[in-house]
Protein backbone atom coordinates (compact mmCIF):
# COMPACT_ATOMS: atom_id res chain seq x y z
CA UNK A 1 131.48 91.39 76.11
CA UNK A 2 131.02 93.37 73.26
CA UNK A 3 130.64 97.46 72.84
CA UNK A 4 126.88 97.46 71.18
CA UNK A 5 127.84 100.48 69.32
CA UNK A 6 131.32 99.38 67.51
CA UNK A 7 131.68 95.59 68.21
CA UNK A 8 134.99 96.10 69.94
CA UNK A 9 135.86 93.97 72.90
CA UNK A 10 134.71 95.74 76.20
CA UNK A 11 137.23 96.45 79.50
CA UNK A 12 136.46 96.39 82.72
CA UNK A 13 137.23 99.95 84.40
CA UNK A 14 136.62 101.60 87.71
CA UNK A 15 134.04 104.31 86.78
CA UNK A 16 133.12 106.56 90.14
CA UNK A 17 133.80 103.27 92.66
CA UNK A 18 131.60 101.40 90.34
CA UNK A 19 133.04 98.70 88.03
CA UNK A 20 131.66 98.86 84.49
CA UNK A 21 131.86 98.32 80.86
CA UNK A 22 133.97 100.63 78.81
CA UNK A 23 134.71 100.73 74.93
CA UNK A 24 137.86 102.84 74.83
CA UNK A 25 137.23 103.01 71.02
CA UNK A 26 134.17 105.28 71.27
CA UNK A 27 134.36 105.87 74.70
CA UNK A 28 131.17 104.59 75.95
CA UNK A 29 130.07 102.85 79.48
CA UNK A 30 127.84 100.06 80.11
CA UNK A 31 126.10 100.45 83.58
CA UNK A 32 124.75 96.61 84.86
CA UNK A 33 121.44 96.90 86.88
CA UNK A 34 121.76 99.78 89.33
CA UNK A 35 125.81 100.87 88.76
CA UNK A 36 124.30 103.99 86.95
CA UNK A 37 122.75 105.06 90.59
CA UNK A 38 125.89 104.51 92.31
CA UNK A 39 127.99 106.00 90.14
CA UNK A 40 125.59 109.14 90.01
CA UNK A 41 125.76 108.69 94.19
CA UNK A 42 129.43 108.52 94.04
CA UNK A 43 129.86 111.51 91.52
CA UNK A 44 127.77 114.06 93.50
CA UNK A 45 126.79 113.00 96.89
CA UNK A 46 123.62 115.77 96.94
CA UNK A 47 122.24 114.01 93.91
CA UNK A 48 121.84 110.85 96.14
CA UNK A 49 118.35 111.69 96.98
CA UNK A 50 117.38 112.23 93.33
CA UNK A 51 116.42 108.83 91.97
CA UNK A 52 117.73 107.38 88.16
CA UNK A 53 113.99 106.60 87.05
CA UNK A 54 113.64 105.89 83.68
CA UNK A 55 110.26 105.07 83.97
CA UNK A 56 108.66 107.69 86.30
CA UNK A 57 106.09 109.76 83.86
CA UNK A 58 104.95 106.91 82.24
CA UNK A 59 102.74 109.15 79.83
CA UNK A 60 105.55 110.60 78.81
CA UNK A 61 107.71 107.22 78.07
CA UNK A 62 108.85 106.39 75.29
CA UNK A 63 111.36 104.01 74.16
CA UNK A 64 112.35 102.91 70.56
CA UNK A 65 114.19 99.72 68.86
CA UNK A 66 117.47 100.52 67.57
CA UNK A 67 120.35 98.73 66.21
CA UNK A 68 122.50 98.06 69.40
CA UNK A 69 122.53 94.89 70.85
CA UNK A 70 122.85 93.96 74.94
CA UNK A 71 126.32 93.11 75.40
CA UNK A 72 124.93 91.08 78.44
CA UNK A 73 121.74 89.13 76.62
CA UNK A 74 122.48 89.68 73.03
CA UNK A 75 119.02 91.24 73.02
CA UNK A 76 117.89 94.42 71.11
CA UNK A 77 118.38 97.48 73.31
CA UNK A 78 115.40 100.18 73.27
CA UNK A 79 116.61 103.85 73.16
CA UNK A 80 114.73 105.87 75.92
CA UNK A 81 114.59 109.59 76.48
CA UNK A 82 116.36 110.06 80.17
CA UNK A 83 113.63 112.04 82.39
CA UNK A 84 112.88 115.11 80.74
CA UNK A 85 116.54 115.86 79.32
CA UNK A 86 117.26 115.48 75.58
CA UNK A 87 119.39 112.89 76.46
CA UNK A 88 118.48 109.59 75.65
CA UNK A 89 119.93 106.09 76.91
CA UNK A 90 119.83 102.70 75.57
CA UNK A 91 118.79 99.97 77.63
CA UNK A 92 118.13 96.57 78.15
CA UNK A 93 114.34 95.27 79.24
CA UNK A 94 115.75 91.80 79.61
CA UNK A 95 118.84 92.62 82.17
CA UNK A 96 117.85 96.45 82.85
CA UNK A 97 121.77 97.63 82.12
CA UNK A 98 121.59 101.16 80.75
CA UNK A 99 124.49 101.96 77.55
CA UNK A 100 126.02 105.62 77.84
CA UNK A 101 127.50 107.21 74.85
CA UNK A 102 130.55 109.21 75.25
CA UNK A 103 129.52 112.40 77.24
CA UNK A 104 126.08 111.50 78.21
CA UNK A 105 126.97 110.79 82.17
CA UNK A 106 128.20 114.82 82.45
CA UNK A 107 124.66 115.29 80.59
CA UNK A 108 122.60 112.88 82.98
CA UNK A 109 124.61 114.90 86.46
CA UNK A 110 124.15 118.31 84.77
CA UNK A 111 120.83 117.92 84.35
CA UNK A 112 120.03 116.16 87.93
CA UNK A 113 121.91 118.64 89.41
CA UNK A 114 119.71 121.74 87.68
CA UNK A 115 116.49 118.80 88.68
CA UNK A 116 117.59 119.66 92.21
CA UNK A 117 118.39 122.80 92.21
CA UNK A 118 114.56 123.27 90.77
CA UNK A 119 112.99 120.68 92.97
CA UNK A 120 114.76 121.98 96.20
CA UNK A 121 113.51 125.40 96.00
CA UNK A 122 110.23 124.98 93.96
CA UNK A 123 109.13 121.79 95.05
CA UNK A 124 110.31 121.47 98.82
CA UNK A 125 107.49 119.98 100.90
CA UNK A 126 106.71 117.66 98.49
CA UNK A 127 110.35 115.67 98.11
CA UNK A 128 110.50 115.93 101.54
CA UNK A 129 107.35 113.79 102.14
CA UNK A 130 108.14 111.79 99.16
CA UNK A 131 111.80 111.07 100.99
CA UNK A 132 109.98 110.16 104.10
CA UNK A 133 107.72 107.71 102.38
CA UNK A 134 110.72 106.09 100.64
CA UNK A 135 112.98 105.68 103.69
CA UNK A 136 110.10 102.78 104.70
CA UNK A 137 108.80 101.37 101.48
CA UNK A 138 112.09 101.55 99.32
CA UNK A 139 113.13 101.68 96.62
CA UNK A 140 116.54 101.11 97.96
CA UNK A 141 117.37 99.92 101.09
CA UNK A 142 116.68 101.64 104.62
CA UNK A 143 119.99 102.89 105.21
CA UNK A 144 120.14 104.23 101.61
CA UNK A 145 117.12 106.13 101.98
CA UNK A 146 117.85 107.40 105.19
CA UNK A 147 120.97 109.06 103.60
CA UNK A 148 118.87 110.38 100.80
CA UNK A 149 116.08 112.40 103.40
CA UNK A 150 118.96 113.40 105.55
CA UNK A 151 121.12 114.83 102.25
CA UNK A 152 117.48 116.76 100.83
CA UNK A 153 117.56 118.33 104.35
CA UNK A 154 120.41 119.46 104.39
CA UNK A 155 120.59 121.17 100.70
CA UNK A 156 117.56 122.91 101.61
CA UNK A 157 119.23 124.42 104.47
CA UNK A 158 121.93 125.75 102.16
CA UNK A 159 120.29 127.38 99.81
CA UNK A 160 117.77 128.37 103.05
CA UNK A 161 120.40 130.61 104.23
CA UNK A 162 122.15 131.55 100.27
CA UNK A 163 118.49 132.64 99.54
CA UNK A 164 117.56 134.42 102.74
CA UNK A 165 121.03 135.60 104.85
CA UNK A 166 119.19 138.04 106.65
CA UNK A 167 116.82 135.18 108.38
CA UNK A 168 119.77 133.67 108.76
CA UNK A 169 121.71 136.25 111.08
CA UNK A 170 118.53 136.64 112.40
CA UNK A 171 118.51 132.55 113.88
CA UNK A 172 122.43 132.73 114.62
CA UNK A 173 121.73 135.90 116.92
CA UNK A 174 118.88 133.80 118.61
CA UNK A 175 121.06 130.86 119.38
CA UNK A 176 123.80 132.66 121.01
């Protein structure tokens, strides 16, 4: 395979557990369908429950041609603003693989990770229901999104007792 940015012959590398696509003249990765999730999963286990959805606000979508090609398909590869970051991915409609430029991963996990910092203590209730839902109807498999509720529970109660020790010592003096 080629890198879609330089032409240069890709290598296969071991990129968070995942195997991918790397150009080790300009550094970037190519994710196949889905490594981008587990890599995120692998890099930061709390960001598990935070889906890689490119296409959630769909008013909001957009995605332009550009000049790189798939080095999968061989297709044109639409660039695509990445949530609501400023960082912007290319990616394939034909295979779905997603192209990274050097540094955009750290942007993608520094930006979920301030997305769940947000969503955890502004937006509680309503990622916890949405969790719930998704442990039965998907989008990844049961186990998965089992692992995802369980892991939003659980970073709630951490920053439960950063954000309120005195509740806190309040339930540990109850329990003993």
């Amino acid at each position: 395979m080629e890198c879609p940015r330089d032409n240069e012959k890709l290598e296969k590398v071991l990129f968070h557990n995942v195997e991918v696509d790397y150009c080790s003249k300009c550094l970037g990765v190519w994710f196949n369908k889905d490594e981008l999730r587990l890599a995120k999963d692998d890099k930061d286990k709390d960001l598990n429950w935070l889906d890689v959805d490119l296409w959630r606000d769909k008013p909001k979508f957009k995605a332009l041609k550009i000049s790189k090609f798939c080095p999968v398909c061989r297709v044109g590869l639409l660039e695509i603003n990445y949530d609501e970051s400023k960082t912007k991915v290319d990616f394939c409609k034909k295979c779905q693989g997603v192209w990274l430029d050097r540094g955009e991963f750290k942007q993608i996990i520094n930006y979920l990770k301030n997305k769940s910092d947000y969503e955890i203590l502004h937006r509680y209730a309503k990622n916890l229901i949405s969790e719930a839902w998704e442990v039965f109807s998907g989008p990844e498999a049961f186990r998965n999104e089992l692992e995802d509720f369980l892991t939003l529970l659980k970073l709630f109660n951490y920053k439960f007792i950063v954000q309120h020790p005195h509740l806190n010592n309040i339930i540990n003096n109850i329990e003993t």
